[in-house]
PDB file of N, CA and C in Angstrom:
ATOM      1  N   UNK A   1       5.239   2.037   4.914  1.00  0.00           N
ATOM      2  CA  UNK A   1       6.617   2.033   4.495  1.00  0.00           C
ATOM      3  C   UNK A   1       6.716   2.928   3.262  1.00  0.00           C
ATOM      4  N   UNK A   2       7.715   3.970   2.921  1.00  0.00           N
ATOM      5  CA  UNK A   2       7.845   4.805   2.169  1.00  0.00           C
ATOM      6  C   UNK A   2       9.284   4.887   2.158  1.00  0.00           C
ATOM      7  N   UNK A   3       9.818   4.463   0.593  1.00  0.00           N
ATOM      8  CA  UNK A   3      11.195   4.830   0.257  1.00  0.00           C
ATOM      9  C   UNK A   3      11.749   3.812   0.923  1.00  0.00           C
ATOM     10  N   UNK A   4      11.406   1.976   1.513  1.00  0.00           N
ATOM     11  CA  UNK A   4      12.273   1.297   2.204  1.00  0.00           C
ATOM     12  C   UNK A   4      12.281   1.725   4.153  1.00  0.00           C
ATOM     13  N   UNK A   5      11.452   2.828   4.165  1.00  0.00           N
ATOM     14  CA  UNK A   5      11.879   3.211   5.837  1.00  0.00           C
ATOM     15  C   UNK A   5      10.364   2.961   6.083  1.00  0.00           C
ATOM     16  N   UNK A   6      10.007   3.099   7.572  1.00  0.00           N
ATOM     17  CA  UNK A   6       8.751   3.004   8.614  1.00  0.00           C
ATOM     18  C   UNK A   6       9.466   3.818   9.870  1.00  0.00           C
ATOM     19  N   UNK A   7       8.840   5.033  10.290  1.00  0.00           N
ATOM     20  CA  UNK A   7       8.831   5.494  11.013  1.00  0.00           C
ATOM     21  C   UNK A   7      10.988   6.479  11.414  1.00  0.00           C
ATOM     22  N   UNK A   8      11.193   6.441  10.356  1.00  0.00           N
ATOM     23  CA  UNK A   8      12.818   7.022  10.347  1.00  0.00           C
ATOM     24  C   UNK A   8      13.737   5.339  10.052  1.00  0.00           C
ATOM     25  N   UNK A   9      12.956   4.456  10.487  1.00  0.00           N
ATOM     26  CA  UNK A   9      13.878   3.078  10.732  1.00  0.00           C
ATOM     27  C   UNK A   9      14.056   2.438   9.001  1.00  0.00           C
ATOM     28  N   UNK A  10      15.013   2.429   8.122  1.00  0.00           N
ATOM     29  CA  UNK A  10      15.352   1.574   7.431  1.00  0.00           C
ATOM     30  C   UNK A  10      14.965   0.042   7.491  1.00  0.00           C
ATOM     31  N   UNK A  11      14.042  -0.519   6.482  1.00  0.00           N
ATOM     32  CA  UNK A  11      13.277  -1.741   6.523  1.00  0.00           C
ATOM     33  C   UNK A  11      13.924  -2.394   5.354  1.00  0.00           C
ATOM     34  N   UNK A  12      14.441  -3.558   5.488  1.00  0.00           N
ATOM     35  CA  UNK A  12      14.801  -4.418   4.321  1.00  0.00           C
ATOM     36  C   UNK A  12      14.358  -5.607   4.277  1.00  0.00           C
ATOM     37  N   UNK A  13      14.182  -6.418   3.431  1.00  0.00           N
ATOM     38  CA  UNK A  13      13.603  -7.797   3.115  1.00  0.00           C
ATOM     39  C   UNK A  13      14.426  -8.303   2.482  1.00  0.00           C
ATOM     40  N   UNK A  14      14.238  -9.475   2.424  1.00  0.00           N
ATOM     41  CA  UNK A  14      15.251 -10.656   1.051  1.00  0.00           C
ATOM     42  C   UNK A  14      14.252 -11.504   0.976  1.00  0.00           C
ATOM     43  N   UNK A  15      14.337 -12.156  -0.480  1.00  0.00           N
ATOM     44  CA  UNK A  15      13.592 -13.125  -0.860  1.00  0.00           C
ATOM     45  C   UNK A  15      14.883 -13.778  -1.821  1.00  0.00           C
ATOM     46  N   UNK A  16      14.138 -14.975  -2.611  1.00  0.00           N
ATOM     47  CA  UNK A  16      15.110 -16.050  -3.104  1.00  0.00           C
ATOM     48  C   UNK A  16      14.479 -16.077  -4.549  1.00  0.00           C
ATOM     49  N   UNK A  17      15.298 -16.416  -5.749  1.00  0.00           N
ATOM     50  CA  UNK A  17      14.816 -16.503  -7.161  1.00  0.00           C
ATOM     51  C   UNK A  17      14.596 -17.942  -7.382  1.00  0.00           C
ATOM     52  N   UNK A  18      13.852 -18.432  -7.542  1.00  0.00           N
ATOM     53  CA  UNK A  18      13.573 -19.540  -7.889  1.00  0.00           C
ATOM     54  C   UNK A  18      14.347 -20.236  -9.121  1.00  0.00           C
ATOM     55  N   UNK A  19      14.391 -21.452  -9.663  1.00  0.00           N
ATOM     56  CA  UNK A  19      14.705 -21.877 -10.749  1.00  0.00           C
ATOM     57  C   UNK A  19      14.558 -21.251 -11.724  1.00  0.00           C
ATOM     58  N   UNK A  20      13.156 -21.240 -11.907  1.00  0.00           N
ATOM     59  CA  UNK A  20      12.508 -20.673 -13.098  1.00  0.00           C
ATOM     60  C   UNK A  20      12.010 -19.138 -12.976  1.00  0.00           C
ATOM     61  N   UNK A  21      13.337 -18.505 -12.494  1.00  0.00           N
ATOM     62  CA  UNK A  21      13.173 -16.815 -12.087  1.00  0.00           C
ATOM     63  C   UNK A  21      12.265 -16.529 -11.868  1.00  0.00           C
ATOM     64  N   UNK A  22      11.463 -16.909 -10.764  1.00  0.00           N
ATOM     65  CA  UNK A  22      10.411 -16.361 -10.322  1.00  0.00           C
ATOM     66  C   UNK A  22      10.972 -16.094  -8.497  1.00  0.00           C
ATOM     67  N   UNK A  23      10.177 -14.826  -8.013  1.00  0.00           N
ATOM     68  CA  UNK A  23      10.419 -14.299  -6.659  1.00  0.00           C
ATOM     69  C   UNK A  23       8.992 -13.643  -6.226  1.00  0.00           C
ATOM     70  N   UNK A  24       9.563 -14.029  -4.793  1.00  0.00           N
ATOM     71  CA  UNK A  24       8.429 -13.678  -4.024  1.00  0.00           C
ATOM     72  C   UNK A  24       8.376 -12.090  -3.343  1.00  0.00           C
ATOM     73  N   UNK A  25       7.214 -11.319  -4.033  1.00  0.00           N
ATOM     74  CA  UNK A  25       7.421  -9.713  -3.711  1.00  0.00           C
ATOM     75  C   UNK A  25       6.964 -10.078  -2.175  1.00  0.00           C
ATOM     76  N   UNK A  26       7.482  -9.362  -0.910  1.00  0.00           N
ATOM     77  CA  UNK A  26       6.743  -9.881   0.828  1.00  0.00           C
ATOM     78  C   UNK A  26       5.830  -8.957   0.678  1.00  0.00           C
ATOM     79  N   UNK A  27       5.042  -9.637   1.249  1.00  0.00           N
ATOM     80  CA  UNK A  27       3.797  -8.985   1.268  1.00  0.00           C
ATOM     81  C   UNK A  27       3.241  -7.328   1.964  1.00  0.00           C
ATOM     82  N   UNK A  28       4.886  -7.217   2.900  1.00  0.00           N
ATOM     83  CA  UNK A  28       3.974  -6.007   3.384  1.00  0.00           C
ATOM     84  C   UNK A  28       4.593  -4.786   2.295  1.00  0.00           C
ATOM     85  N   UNK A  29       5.400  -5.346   0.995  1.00  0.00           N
ATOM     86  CA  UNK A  29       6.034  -4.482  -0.187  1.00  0.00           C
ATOM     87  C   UNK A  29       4.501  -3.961  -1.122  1.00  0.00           C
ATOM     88  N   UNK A  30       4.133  -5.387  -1.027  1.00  0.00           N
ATOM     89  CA  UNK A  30       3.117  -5.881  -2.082  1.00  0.00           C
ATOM     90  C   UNK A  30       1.814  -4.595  -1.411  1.00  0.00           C
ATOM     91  N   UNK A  31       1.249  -4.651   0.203  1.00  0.00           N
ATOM     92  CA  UNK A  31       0.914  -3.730   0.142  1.00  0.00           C
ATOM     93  C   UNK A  31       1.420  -2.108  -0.096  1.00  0.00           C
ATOM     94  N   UNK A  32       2.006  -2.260   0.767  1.00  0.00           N
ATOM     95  CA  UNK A  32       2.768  -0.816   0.350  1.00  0.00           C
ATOM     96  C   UNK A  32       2.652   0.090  -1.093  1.00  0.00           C
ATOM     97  N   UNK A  33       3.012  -1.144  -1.787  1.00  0.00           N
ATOM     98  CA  UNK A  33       2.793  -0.718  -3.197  1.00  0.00           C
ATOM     99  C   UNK A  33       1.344  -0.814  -3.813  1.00  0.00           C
ATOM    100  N   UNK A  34       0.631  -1.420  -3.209  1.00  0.00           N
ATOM    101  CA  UNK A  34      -0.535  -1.799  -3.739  1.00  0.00           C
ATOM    102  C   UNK A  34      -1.159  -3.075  -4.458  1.00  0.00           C
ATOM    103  N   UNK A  35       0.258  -3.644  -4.832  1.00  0.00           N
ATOM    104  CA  UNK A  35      -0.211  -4.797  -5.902  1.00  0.00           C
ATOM    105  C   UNK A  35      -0.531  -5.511  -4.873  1.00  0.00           C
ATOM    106  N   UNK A  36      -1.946  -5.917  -5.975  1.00  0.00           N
ATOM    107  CA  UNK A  36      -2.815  -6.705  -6.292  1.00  0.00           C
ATOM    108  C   UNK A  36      -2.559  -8.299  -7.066  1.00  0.00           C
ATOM    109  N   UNK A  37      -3.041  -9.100  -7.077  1.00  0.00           N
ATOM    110  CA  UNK A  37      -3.029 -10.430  -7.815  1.00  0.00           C
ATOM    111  C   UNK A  37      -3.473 -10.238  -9.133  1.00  0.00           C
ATOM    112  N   UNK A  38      -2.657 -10.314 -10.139  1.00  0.00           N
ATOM    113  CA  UNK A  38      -3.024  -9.983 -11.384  1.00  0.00           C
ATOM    114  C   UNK A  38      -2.533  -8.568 -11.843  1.00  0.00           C
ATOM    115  N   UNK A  39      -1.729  -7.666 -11.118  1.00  0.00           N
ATOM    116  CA  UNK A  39      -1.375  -6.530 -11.306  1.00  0.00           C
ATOM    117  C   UNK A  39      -0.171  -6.540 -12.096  1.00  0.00           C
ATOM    118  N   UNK A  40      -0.373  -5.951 -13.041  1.00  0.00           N
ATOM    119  CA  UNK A  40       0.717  -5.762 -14.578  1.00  0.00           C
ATOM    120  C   UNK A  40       2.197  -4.981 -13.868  1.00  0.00           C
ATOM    121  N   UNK A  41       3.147  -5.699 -13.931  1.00  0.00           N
ATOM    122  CA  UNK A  41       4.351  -4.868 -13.595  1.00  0.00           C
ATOM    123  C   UNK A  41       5.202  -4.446 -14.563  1.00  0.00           C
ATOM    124  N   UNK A  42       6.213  -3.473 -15.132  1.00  0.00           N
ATOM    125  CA  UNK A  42       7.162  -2.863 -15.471  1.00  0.00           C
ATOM    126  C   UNK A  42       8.380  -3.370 -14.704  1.00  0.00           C
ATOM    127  N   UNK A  43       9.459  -3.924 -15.540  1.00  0.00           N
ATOM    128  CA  UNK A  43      10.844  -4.035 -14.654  1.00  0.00           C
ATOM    129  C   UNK A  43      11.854  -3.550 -15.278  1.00  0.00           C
ATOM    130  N   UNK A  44      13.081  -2.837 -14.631  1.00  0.00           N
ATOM    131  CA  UNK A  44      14.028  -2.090 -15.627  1.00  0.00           C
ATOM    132  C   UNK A  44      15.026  -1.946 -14.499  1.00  0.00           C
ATOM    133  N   UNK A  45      16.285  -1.944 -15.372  1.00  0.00           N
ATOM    134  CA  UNK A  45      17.717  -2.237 -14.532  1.00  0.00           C
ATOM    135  C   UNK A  45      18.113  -0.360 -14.954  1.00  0.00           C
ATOM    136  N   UNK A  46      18.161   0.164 -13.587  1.00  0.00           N
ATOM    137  CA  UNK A  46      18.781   1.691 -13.593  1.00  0.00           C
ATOM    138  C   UNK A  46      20.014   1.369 -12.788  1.00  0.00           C
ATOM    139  N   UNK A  47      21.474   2.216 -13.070  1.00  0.00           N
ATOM    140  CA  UNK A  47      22.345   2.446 -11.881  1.00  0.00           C
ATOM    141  C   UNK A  47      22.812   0.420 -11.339  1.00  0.00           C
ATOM    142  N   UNK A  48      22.599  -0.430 -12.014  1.00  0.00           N
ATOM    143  CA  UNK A  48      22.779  -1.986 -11.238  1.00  0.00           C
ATOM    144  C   UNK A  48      21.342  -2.221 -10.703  1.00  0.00           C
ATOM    145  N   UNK A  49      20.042  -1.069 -10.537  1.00  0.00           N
ATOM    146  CA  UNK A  49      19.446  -1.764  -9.407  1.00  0.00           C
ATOM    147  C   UNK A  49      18.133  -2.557 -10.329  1.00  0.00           C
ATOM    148  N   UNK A  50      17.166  -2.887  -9.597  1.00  0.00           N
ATOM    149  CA  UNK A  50      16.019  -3.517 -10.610  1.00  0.00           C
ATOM    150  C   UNK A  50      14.854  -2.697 -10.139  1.00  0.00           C
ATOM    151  N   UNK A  51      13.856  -2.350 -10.648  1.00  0.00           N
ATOM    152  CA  UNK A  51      12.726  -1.466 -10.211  1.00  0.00           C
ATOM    153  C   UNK A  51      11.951  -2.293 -10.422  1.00  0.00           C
ATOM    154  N   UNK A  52      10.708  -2.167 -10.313  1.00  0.00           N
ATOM    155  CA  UNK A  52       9.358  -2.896 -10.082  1.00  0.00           C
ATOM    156  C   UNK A  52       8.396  -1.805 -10.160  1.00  0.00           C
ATOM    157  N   UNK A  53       7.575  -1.381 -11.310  1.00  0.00           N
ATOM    158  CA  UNK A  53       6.436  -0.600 -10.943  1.00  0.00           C
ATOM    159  C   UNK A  53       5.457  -1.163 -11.587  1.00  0.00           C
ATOM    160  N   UNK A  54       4.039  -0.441 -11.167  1.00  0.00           N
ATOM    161  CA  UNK A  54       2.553  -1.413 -12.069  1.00  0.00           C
ATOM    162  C   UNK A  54       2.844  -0.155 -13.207  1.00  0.00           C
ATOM    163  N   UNK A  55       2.577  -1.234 -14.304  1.00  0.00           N
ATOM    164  CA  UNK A  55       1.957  -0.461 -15.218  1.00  0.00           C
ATOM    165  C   UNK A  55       0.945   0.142 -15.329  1.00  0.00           C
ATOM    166  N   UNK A  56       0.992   1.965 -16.003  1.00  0.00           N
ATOM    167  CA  UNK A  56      -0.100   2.862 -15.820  1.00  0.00           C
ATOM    168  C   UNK A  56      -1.382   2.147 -16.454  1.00  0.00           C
ATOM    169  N   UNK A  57      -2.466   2.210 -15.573  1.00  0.00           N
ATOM    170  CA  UNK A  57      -3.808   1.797 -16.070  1.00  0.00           C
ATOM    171  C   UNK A  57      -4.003   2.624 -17.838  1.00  0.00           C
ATOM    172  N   UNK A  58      -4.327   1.976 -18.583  1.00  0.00           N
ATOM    173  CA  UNK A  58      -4.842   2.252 -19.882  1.00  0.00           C
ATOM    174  C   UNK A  58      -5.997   2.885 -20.282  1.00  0.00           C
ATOM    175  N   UNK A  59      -6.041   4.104 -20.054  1.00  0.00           N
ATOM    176  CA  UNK A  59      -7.408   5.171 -19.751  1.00  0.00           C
ATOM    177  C   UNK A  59      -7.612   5.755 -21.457  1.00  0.00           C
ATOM    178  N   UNK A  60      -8.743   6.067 -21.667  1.00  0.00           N
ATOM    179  CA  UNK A  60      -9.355   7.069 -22.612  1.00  0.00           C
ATOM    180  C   UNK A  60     -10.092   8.276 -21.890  1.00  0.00           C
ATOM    181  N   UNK A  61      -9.951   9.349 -22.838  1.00  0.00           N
ATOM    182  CA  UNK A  61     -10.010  10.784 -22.373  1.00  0.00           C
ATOM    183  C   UNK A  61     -11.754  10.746 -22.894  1.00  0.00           C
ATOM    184  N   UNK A  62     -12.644  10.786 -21.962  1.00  0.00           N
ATOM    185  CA  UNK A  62     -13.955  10.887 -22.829  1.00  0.00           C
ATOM    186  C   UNK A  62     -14.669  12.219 -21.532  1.00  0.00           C
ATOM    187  N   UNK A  63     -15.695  12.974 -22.780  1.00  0.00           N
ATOM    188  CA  UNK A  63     -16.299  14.175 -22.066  1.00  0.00           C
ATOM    189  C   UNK A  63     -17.419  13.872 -21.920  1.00  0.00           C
ATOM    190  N   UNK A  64     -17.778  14.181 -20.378  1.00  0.00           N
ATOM    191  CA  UNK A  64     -19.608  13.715 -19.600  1.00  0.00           C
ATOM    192  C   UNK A  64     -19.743  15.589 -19.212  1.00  0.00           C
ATOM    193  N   UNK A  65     -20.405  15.538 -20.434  1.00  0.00           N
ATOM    194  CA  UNK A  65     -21.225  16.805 -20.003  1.00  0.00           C
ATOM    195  C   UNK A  65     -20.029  18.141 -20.262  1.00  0.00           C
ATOM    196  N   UNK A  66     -19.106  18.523 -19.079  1.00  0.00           N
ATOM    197  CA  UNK A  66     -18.305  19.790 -19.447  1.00  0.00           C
ATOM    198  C   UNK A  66     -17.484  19.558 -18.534  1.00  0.00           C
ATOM    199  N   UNK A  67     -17.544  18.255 -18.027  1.00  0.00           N
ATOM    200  CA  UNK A  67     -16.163  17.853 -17.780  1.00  0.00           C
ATOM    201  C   UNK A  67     -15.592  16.659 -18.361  1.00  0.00           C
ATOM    202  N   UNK A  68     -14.174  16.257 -18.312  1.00  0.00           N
ATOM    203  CA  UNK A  68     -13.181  15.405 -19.036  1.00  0.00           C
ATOM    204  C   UNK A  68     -13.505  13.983 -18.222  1.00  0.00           C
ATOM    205  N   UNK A  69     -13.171  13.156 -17.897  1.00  0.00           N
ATOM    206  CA  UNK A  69     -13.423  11.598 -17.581  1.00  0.00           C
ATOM    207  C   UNK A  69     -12.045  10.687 -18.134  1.00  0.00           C
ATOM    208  N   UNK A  70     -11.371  10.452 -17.048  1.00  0.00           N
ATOM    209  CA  UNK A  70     -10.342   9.213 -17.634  1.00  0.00           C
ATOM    210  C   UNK A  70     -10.739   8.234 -17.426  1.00  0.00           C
ATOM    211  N   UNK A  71     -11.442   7.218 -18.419  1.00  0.00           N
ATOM    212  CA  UNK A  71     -12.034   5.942 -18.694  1.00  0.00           C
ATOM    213  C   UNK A  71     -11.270   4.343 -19.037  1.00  0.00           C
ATOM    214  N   UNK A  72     -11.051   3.393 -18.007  1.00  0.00           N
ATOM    215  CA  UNK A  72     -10.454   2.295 -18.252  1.00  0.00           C
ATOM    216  C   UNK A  72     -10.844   1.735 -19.298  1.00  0.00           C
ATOM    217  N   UNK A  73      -9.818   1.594 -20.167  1.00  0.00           N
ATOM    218  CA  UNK A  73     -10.070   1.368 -21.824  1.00  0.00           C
ATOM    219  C   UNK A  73     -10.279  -0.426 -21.611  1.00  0.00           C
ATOM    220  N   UNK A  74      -9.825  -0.905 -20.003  1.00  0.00           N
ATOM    221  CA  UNK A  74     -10.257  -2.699 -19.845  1.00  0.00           C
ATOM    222  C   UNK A  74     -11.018  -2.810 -18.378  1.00  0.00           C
ATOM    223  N   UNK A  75     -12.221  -3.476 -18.715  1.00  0.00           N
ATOM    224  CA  UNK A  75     -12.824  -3.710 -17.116  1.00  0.00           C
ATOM    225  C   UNK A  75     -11.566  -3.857 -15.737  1.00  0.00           C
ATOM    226  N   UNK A  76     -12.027  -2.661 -14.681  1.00  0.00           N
ATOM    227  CA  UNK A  76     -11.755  -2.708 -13.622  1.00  0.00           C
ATOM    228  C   UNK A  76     -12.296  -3.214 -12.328  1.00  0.00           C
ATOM    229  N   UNK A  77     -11.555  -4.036 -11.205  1.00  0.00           N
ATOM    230  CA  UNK A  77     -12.625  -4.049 -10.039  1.00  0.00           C
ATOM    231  C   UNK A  77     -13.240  -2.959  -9.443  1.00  0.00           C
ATOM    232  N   UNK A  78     -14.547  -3.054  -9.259  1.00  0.00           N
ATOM    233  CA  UNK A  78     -15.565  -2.203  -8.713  1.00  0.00           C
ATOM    234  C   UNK A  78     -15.302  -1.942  -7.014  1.00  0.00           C
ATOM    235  N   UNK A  79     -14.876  -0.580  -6.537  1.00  0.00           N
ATOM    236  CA  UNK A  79     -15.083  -0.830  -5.537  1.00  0.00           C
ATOM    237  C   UNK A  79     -15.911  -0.460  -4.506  1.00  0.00           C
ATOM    238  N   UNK A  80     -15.345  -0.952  -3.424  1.00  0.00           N
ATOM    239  CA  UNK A  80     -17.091  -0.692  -2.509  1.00  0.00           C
ATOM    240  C   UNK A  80     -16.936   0.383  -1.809  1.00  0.00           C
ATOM    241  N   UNK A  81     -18.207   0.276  -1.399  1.00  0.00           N
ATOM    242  CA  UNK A  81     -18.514   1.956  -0.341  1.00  0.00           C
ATOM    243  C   UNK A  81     -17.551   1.979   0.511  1.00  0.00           C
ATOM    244  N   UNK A  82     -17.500   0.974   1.191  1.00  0.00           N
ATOM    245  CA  UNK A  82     -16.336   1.428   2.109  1.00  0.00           C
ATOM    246  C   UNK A  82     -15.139   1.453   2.137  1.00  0.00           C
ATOM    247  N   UNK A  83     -14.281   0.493   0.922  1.00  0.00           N
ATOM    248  CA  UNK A  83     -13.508   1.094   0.422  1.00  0.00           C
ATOM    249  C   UNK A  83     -13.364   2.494   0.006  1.00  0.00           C
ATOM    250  N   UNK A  84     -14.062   2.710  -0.585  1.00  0.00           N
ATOM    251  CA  UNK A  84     -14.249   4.412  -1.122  1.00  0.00           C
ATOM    252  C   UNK A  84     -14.299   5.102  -0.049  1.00  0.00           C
ATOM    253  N   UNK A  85     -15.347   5.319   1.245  1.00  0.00           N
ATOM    254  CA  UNK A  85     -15.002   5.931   2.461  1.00  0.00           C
ATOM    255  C   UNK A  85     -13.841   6.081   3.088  1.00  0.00           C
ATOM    256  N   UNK A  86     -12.685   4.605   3.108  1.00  0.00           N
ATOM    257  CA  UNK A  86     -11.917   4.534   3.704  1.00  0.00           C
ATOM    258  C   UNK A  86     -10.802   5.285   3.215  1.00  0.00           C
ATOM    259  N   UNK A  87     -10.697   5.339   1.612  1.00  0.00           N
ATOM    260  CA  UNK A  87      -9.745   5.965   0.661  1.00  0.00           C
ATOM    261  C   UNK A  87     -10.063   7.988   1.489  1.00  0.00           C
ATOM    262  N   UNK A  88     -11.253   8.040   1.130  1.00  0.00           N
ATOM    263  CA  UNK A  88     -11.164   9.134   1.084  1.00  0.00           C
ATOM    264  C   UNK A  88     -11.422  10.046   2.654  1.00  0.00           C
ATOM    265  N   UNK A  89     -11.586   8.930   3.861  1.00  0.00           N
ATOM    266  CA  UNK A  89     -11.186   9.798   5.002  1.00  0.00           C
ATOM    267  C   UNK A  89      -9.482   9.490   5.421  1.00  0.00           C
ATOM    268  N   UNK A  90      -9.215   8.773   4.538  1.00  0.00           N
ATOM    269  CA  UNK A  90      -7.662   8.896   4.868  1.00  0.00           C
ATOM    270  C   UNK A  90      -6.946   9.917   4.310  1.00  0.00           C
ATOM    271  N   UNK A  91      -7.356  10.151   2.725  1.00  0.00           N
ATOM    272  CA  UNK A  91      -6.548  11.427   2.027  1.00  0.00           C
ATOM    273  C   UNK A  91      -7.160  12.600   2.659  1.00  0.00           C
ATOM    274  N   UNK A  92      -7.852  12.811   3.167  1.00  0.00           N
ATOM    275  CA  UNK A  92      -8.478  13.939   3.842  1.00  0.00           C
ATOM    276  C   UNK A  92      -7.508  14.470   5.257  1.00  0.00           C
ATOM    277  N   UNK A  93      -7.470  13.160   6.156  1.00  0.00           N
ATOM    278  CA  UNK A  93      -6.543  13.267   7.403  1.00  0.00           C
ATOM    279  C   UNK A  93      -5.465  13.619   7.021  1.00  0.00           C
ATOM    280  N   UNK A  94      -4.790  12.877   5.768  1.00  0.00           N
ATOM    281  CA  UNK A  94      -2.981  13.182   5.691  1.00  0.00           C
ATOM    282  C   UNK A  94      -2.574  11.767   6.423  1.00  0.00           C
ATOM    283  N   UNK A  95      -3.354  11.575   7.032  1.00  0.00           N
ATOM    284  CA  UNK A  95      -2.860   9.907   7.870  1.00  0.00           C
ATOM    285  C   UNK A  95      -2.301   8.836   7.054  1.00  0.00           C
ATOM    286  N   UNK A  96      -0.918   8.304   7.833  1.00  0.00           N
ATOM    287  CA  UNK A  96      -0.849   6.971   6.908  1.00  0.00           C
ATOM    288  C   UNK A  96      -1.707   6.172   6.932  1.00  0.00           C
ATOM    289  N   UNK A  97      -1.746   5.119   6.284  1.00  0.00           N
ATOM    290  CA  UNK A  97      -2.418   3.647   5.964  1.00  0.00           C
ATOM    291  C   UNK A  97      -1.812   2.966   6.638  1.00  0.00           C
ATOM    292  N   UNK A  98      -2.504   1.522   6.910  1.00  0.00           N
ATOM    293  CA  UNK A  98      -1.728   0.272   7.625  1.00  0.00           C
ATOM    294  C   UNK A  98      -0.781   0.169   6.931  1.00  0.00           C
ATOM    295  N   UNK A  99      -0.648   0.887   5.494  1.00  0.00           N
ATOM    296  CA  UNK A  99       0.381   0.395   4.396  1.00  0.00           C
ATOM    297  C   UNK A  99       1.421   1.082   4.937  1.00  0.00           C
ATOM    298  N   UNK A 100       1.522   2.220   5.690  1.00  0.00           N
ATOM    299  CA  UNK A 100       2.546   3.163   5.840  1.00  0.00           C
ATOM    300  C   UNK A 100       2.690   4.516   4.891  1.00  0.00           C
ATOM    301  N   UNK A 101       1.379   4.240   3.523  1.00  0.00           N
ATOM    302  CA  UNK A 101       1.818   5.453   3.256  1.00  0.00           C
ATOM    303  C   UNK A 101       0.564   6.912   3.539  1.00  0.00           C
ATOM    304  N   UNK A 102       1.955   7.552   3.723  1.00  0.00           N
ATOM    305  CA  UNK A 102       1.016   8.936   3.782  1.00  0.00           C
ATOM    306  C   UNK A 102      -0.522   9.085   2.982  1.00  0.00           C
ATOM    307  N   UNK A 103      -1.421   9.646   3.207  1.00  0.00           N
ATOM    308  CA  UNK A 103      -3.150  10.017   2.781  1.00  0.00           C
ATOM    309  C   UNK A 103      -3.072   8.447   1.923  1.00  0.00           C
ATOM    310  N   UNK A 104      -2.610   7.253   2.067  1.00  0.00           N
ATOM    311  CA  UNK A 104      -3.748   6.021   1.348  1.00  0.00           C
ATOM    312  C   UNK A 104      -4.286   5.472   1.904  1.00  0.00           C
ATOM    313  N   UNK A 105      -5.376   4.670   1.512  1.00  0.00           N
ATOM    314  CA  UNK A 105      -6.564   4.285   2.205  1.00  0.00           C
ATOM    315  C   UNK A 105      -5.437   3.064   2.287  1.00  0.00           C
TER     316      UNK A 105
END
C-alpha cells in the first residue's frame, strides 16, 4: 500500500479512539509503514489532517577508515541474514513487498 492505494484501488480503514485517546494503527498500515512495537512516532495536525511518522533514528557521523558511518547514537535491533538478504534482493528487483511498497524488503 502506497499513498492509501494497492494496486490503483483506494484502501481505507477506520479505527475508534478510546477513552483515554488511545487508537489502534491496523496492522496492514503498521506494516506498510514499518512500525514496529516500541517505534517512536511524530504527530502533527497539517491542512485539518493528523500525520503519523517514526521519528528519524538518532545517528552520529563517525569515520571508519575513509569512509563516513551513520552510527545509532541508542542500541538497535540486530538484524539477521535473512532479513538482510531479503531487504536487499527486493531493492535490487524494484519489487514490492508483502507491504506493498515498491524495492522494501
Amino acid at each position: 500500500m502506497i499513498d492509501g492505494t494497492r494496486h490503483g484501488i483506494i484502501i481505507t480503514m477506520e479505527t475508534t479512539i478510546d477513552k483515554a485517546g488511545r487508537l489502534v494503527v491496523p496492522k496492514a498500515v503498521r506494516e506498510a509503514s514499518r512500525l514496529r512495537p516500541g517505534t517512536r512516532v511524530r504527530f502533527r495536525v497539517r491542512d485539518g489532517c493528523i500525520e503519523i511518522e517514526p521519528v528519524p533514528l538518532d545517528v552520529s557521523l563517525e569515520r571508519h577508515g575513509s569512509t563516513v558511518v551513520a552510527v545509532p547514537r541508542e542500541g538497535q535491533p540486530v538484524l539477521t541474514a535473512a532479513e538482510v538478504e531479503k531487504t536487499t534482493a527486493s531493492l535490487r528487483s524494484g519489487a514490492p513487498s508483502a507491504s506493498g511498497i515498491q524495492g522494501a524488503g
